[in-house]
Protein backbone atom coordinates (compact mmCIF):
# COMPACT_ATOMS: atom_id res chain seq x y z
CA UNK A 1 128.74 -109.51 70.71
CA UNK A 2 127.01 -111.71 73.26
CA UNK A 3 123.99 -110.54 75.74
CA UNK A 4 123.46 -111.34 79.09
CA UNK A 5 119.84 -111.55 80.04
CA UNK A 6 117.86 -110.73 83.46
CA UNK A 7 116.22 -114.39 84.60
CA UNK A 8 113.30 -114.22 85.96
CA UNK A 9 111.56 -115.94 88.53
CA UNK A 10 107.87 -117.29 89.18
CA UNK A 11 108.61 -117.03 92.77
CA UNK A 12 109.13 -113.34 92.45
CA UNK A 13 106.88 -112.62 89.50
CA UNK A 14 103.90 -113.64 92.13
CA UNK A 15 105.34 -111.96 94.81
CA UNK A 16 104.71 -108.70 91.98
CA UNK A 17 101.47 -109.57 91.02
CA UNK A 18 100.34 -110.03 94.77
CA UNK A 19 101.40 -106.52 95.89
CA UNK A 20 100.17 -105.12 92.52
CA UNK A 21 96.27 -106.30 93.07
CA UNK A 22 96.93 -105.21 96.60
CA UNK A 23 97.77 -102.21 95.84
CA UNK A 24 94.75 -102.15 93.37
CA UNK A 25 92.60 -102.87 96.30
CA UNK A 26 94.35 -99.90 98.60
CA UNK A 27 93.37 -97.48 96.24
CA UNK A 28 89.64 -98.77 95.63
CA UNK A 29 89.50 -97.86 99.71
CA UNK A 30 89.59 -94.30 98.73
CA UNK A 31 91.04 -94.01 102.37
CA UNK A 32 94.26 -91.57 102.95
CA UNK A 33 96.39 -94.77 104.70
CA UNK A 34 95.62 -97.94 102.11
CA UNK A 35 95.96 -95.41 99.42
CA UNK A 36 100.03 -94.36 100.98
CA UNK A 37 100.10 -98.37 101.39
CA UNK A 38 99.29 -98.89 97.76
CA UNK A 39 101.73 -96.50 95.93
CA UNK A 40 104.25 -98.30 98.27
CA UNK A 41 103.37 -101.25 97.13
CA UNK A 42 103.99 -100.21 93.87
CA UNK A 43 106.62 -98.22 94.23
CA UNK A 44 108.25 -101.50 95.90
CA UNK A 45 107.57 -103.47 92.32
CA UNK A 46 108.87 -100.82 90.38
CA UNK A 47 111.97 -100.99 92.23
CA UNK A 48 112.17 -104.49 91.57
CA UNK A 49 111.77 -104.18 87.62
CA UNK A 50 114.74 -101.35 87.69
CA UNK A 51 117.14 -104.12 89.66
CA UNK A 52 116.12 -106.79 87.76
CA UNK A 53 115.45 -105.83 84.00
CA UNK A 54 118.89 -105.34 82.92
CA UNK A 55 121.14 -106.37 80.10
CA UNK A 56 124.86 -106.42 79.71
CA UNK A 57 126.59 -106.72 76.25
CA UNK A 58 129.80 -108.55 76.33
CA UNK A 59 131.66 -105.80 73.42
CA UNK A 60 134.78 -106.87 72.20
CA UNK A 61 136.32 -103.97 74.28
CA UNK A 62 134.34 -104.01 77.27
CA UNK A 63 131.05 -103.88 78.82
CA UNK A 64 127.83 -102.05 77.88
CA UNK A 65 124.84 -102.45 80.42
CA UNK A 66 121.04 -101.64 79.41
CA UNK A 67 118.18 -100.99 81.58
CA UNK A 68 114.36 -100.97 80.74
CA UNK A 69 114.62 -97.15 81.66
CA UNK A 70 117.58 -94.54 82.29
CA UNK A 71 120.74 -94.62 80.03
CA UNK A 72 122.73 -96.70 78.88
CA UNK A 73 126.19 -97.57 80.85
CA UNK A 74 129.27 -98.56 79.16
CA UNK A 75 132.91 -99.27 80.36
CA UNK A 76 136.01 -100.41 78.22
CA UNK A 77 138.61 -103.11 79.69
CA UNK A 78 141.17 -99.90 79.48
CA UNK A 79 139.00 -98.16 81.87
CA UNK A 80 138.39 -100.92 84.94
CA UNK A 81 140.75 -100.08 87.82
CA UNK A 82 138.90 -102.69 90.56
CA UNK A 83 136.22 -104.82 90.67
CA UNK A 84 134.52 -105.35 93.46
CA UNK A 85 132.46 -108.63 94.30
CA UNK A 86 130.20 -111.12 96.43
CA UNK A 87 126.91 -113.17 95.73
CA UNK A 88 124.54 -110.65 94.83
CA UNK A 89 126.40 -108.39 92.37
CA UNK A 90 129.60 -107.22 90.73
CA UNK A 91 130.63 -103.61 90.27
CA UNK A 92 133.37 -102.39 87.99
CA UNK A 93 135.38 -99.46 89.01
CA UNK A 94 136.53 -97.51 86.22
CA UNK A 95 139.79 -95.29 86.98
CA UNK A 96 139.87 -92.49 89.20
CA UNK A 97 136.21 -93.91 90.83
CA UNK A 98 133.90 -92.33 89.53
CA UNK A 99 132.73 -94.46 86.99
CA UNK A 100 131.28 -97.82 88.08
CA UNK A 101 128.76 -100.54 85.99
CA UNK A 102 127.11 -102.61 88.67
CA UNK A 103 125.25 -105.73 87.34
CA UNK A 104 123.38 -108.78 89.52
CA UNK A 105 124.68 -112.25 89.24
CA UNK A 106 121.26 -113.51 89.03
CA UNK A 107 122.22 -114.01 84.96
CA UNK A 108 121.96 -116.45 82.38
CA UNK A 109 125.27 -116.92 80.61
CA UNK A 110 127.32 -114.89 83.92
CA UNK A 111 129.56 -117.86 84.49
CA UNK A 112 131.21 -117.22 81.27
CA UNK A 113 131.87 -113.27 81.47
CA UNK A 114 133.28 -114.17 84.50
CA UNK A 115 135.77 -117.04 83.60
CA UNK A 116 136.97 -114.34 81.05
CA UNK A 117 137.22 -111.92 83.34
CA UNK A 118 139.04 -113.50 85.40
CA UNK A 119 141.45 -114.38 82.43
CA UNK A 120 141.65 -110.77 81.96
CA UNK A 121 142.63 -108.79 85.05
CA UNK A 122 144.97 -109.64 87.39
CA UNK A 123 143.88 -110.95 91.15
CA UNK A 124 145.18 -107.34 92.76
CA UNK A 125 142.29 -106.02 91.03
CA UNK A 126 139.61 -108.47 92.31
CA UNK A 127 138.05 -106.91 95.53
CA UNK A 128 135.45 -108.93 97.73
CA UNK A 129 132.81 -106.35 99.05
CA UNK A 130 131.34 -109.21 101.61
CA UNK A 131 132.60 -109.30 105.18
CA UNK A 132 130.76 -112.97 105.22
CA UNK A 133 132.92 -115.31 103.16
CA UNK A 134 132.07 -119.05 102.89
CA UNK A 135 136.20 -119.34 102.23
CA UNK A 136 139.09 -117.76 103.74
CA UNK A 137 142.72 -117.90 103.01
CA UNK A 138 145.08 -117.66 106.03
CA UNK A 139 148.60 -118.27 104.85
CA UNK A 140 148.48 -120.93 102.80
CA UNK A 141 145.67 -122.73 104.73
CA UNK A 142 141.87 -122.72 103.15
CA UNK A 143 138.95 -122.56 105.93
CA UNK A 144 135.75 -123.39 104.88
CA UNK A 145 132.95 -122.08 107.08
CA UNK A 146 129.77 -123.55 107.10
CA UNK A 147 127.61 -122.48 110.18
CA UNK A 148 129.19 -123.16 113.11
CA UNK A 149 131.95 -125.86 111.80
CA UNK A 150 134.92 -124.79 110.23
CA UNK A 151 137.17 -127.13 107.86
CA UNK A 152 140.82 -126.35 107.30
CA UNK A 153 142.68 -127.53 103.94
CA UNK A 154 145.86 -127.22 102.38
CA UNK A 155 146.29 -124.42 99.71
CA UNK A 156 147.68 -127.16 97.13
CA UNK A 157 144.43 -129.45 98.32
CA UNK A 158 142.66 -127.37 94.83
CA UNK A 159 142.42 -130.08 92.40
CA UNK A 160 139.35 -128.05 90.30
CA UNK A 161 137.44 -125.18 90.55
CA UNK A 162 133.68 -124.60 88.28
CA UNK A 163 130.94 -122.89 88.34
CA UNK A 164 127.81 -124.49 87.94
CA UNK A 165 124.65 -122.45 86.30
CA UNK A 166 121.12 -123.68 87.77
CA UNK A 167 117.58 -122.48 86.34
CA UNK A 168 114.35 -123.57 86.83
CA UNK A 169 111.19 -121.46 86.01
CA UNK A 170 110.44 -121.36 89.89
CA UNK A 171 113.65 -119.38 91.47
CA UNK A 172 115.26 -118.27 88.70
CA UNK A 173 118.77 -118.71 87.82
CA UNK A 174 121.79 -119.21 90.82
CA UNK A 175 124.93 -120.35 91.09
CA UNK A 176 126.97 -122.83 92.87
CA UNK A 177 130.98 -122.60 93.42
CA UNK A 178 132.05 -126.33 93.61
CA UNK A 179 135.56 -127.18 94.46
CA UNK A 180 137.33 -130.31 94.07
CA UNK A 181 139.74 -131.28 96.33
CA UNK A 182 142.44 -133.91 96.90
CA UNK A 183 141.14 -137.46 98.34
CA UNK A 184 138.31 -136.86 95.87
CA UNK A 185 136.57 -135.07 98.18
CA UNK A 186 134.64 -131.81 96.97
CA UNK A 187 132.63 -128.89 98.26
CA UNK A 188 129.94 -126.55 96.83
CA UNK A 189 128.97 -123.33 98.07
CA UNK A 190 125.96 -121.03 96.69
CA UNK A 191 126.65 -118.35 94.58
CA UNK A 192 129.99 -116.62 92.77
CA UNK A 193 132.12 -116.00 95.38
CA UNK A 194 134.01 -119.14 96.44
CA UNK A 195 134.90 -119.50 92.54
CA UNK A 196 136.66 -115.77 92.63
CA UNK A 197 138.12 -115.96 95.73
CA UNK A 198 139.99 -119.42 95.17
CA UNK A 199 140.49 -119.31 91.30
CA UNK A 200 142.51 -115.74 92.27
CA UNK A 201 144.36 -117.93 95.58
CA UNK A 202 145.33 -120.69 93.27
CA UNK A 203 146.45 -118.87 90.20
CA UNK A 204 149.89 -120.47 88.72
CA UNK A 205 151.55 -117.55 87.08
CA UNK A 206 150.15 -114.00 86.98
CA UNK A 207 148.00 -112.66 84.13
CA UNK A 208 149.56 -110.60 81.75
C-alpha cells in the first residue's frame, strides 16, 4: 500500500498564519464587528486545513481517503462508474451516484495513481468537469488554446505524452502536462488535464 500526501505550501502556510494573528487581534477589540471578522478569519483557515490535509491510500483494490477530521472514505475499482476531472481535483463516482471520493491534485506521488488509473478504466469513463480546456479534440484535429491564439495539429502529431511533478517549499507541489509532438516540437500546459484528455484521444487499443 502506497500513501499519497497533502503538500504544503509556504505561500499558503503565511497566508494562515496572517489571518490567524488577525483574527487574534479582532477578538482583543472586544468590539461586536472585528470579533464576526475574526471567527471568519478563522473559520476561513479551518476550511483550508479540511481541503488540504488529506491522504489517499493506493489499496490493492481501490482507494481509501483520510482526513485530519470526519471519516474515513473508501471506494473499490468494482465500485467506480465515472470519474470526473480538471486541474484542481478528481472525483470518483461510485455506481448508482451516490458514492463519490473527491481528492485535490495538489499531491505528491498523484502522477502515478493517475498513469494507473488511466491503465485501468476505459476512456468512456473519464469525464472532464471543466468547461475551460487548454486542448480540444474536433474530429481528428487537436486545438491548443492559449489566450487568444489557437494552434491546430494533427491527431497522429502525439509523439509523447508525461506528466511532470514540480515542488518547491514556496508553492507547493503542481503539475505540468507536456506533449511532444512531431517536428520535435512540444507543448506544456499547467496542471492534469491536458495529460487525461490526450492520453484517452490517443489510446491504441481499448483497455480491457
Amino acid at each position: 500500500m502506497s500513501t499519497l500526501k497533502p503538500a504544503f505550501s509556504l505561500e499558503l502556510n503565511l497566508i494562515r498564519v496572517f489571518l490567524v494573528l488577525a483574527s487574534l487581534l479582532g477578538f482583543a477589540s472586544q468590539t461586536t464587528f472585528w470579533v464576526i471578522v475574526a471567527v471568519v478569519m478563522d473559520g476561513l483557515v479551518l476550511l483550508s486545513l479540511y481541503a488540504d490535509l488529506i491522504w489517499v491510500d493506493v489499496l490493492p483494490n481501490g482507494l481509501r481517503l483520510r482526513r485530519w477530521i470526519g471519516k474515513e472514505n473508501t471506494m473499490t475499482w468494482d465500485e467506480v462508474e465515472e470519474i470526473q476531472f480538471n486541474d484542481l481535483e478528481i472525483r470518483l463516482v461510485g455506481k448508482g451516484r451516490k458514492h463519490r471520493l473527491t481528492f485535490p491534485t495538489q499531491m505528491r506521488g498523484l502522477d502515478d495513481l493517475i498513469r494507473n488509473m488511466l491503465k485501468r478504466f476505459p476512456s468512456a469513463m473519464w469525464r472532464p468537469a471543466s468547461m475551460s480546456q487548454p486542448v480540444r479534440l474536433e474530429g481528428y484535429t487537436l486545438i491548443f488554446s492559449e489566450g487568444m491564439s489557437r494552434q491546430r495539429y494533427p491527431l497522429t502529431a502525439v509523439r509523447g505524452l508525461d506528466l511532470v511533478e514540480e515542488y518547491n517549499f514556496w508553492s507547493g507541489v503542481k503539475f505540468r502536462s507536456r506533449v511532444r509532438l512531431s517536428g520535435n516540437q512540444e507543448r506544456t500546459f499547467s496542471g492534469v488535464q491536458a495529460f487525461i484528455l490526450l492520453f484517452n484521444w490517443t489510446r491504441k487499443e481499448p483497455v480491457t
